[in-house]
Protein backbone atom coordinates (compact mmCIF):
# COMPACT_ATOMS: atom_id res chain seq x y z
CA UNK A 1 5.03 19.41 7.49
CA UNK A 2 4.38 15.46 7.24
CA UNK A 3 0.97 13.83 6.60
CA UNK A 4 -0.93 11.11 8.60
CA UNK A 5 -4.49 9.33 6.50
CA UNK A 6 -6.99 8.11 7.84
CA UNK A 7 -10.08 6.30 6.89
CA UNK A 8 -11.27 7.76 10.18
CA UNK A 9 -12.45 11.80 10.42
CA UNK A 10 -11.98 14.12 13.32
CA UNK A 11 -8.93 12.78 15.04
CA UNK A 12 -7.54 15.76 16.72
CA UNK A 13 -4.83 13.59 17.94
CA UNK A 14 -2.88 10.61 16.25
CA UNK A 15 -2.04 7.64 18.46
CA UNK A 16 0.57 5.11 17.63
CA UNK A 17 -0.74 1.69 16.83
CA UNK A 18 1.02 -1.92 15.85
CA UNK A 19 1.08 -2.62 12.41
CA UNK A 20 3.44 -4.46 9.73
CA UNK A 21 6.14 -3.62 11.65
CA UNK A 22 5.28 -5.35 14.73
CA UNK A 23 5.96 -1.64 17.09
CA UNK A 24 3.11 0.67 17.93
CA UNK A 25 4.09 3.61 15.97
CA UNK A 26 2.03 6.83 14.59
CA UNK A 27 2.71 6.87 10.86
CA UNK A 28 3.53 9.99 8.42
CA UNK A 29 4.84 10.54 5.00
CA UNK A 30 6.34 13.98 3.46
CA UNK A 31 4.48 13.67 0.34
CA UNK A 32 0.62 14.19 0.41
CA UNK A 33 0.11 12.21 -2.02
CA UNK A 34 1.56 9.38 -1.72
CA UNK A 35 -0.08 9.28 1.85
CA UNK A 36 -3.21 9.69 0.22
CA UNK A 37 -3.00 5.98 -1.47
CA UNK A 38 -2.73 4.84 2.46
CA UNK A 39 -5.89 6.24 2.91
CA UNK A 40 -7.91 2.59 2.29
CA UNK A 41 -7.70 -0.44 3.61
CA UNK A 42 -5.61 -2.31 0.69
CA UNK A 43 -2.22 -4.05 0.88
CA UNK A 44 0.77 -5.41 -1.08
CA UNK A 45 -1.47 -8.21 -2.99
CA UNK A 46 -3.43 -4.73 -4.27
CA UNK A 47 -0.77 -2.64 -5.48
CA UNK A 48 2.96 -2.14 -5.77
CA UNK A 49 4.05 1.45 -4.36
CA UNK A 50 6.95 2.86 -5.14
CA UNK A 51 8.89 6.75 -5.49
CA UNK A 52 10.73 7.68 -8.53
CA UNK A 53 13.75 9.59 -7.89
CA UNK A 54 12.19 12.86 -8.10
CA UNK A 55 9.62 12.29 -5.79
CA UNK A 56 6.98 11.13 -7.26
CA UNK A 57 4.63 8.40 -6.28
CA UNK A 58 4.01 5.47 -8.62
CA UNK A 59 1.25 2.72 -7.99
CA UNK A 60 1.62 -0.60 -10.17
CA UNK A 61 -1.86 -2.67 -10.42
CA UNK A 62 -1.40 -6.12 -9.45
CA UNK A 63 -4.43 -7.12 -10.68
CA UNK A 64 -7.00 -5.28 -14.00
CA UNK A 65 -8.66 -2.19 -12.24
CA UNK A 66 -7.25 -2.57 -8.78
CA UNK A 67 -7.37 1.26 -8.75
CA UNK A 68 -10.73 1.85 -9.41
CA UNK A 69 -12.08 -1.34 -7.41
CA UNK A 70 -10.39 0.04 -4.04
CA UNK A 71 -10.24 3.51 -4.44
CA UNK A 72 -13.56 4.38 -5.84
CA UNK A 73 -16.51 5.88 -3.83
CA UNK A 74 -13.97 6.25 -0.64
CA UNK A 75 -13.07 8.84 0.89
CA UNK A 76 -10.02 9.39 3.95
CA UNK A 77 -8.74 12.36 5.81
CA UNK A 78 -5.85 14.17 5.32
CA UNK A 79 -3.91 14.94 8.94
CA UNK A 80 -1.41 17.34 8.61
CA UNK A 81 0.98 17.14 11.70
CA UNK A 82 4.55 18.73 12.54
CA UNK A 83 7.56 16.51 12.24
CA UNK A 84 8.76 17.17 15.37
CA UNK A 85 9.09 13.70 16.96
CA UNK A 86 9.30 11.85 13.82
CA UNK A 87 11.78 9.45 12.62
CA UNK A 88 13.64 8.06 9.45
CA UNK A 89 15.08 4.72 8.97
CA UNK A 90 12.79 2.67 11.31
CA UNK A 91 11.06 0.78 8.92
CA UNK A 92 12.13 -0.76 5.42
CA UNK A 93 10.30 1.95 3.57
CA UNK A 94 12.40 4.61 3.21
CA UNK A 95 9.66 7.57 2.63
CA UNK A 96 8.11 6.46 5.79
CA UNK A 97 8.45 8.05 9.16
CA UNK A 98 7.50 7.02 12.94
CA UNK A 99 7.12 8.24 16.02
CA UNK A 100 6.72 6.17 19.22
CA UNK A 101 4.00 8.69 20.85
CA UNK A 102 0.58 10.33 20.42
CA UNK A 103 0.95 13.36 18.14
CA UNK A 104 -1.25 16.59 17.70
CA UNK A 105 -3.27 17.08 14.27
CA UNK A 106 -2.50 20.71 12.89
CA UNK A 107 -5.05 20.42 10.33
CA UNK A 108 -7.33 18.05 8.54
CA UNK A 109 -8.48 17.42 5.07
CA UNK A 110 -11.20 15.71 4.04
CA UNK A 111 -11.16 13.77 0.52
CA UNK A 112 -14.74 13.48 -0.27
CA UNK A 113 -13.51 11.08 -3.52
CA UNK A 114 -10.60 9.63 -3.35
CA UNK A 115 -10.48 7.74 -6.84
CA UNK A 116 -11.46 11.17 -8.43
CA UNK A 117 -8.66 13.22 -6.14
CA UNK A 118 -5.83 10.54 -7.18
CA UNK A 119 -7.22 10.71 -10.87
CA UNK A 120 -6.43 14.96 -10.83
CA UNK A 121 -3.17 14.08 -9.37
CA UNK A 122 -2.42 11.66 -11.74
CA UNK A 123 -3.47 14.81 -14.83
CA UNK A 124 -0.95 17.31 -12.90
CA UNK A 125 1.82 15.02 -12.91
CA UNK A 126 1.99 14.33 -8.92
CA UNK A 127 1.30 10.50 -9.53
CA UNK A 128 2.13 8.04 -11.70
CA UNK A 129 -0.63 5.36 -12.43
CA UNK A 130 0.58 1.89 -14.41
CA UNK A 131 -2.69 0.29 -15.12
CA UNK A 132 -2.78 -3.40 -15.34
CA UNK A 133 -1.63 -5.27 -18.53
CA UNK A 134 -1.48 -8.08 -20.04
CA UNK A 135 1.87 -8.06 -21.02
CA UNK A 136 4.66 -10.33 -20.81
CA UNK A 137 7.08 -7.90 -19.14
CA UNK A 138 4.25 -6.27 -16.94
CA UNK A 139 3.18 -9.48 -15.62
CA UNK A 140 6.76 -11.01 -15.14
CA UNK A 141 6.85 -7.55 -12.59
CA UNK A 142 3.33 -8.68 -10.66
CA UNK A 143 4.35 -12.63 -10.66
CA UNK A 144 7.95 -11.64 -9.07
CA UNK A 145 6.03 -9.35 -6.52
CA UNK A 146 3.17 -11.65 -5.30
CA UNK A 147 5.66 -14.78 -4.97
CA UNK A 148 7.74 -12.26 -2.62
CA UNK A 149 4.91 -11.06 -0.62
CA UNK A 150 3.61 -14.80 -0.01
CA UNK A 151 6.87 -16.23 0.91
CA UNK A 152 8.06 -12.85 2.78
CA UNK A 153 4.73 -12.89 4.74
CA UNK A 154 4.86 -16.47 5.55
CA UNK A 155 0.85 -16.59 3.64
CA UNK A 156 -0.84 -20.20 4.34
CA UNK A 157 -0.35 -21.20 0.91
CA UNK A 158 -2.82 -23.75 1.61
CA UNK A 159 -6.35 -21.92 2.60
CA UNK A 160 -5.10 -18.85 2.00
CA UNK A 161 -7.53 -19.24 -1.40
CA UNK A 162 -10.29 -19.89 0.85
CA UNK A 163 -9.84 -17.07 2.94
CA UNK A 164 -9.23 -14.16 0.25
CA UNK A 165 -10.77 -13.63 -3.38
CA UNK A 166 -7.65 -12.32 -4.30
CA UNK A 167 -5.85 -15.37 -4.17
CA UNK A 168 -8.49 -17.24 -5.62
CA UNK A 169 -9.10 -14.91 -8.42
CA UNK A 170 -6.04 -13.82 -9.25
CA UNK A 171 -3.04 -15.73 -8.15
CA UNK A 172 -4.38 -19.02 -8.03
CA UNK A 173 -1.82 -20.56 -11.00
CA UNK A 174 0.72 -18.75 -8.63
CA UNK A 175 -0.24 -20.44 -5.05
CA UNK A 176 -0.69 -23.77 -7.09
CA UNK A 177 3.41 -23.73 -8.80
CA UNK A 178 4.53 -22.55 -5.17
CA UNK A 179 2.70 -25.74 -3.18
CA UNK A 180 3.56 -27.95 -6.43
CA UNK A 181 7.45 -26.81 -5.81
CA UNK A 182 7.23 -27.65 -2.38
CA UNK A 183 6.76 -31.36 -2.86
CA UNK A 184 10.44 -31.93 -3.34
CA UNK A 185 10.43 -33.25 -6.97
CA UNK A 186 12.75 -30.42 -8.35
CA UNK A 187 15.37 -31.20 -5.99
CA UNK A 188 18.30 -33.32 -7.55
């Protein structure tokens, strides 16, 4: 059994769309979850996702209360669909499968609240929540993520500020070293 979320409700059948990845592809994960924190619209300036060895799904803040900020008052639905189809490897994420073509829902779920739903996960031990802080090592983590992510996803370093609050808000000193760097005077 893999899992497919959705912001949307009443999909009977999933159809593959282009994302990150540049391929149309229908999305699913093994871990409920984990898919569950896929079921907003947020991205790698939000949070950094990741699976501890076990299993487990672990969500780093990138910013204070990222959690709560996107996941409260949403909700998403849960598709369950058969693997049949489904592929590993395709994309750099290793808990993430694809398939090419439209695949049949078995069963949906509807989370009313998802903050609240990732919260009770979070009590039973099925997710592991690193809240922002305002530590040295924490933020060294965040600051080594976000420079990836702008450089990796070729981000306009200059309007990108204009165009997202993020940026603006809270990687600002961040976007201003990177275009300082790129003037040439640290070059010998």
């Amino acid at each position: 059994m893999l899992y497919h979320v959705s912001q949307k409700k009443g999909l009977k059948t999933l159809q593959p769309h282009v994302s990150t990845h540049k391929k149309a592809y229908v999305y699913a994960i093994e871990n409920m979850v984990t898919g569950m924190l896929f079921g907003i619209k947020k991205d790698d300036f939000d949070f950094i996702i990741s699976i501890e060895d076990e299993g487990t799904p672990v969500v780093w803040e990138c910013y204070p209360e990222a959690f709560q900020k996107n996941y409260q008052g949403k909700s998403c639905s849960v598709y369950q669909v058969d693997e049949k189809g489904f592929l590993r490897g395709m994309t750099s994420w290793s808990p993430e499968l694809v398939c090419e073509s439209e695949v049949e829902v078995l069963e949906e779920i509807v989370i009313d609240d998802l903050y609240q739903r990732l919260l009770e996960e979070e009590q039973k031990g099925n997710l592991k929540i690193h809240r922002y802080e305002f530590c040295e090592e924490y933020r060294r983590k965040i600051a080594a993520h976000i420079v990836d992510r702008l450089i990796r996803f070729g981000i306009d370093l200059n309007t990108c500020m204009e165009r997202d609050e993020r940026f603006s808000t809270y990687y600002k000193g961040i976007i201003q070293a990177l275009l300082s760097a790129e003037d040439g005077h640290l070059l010998q």
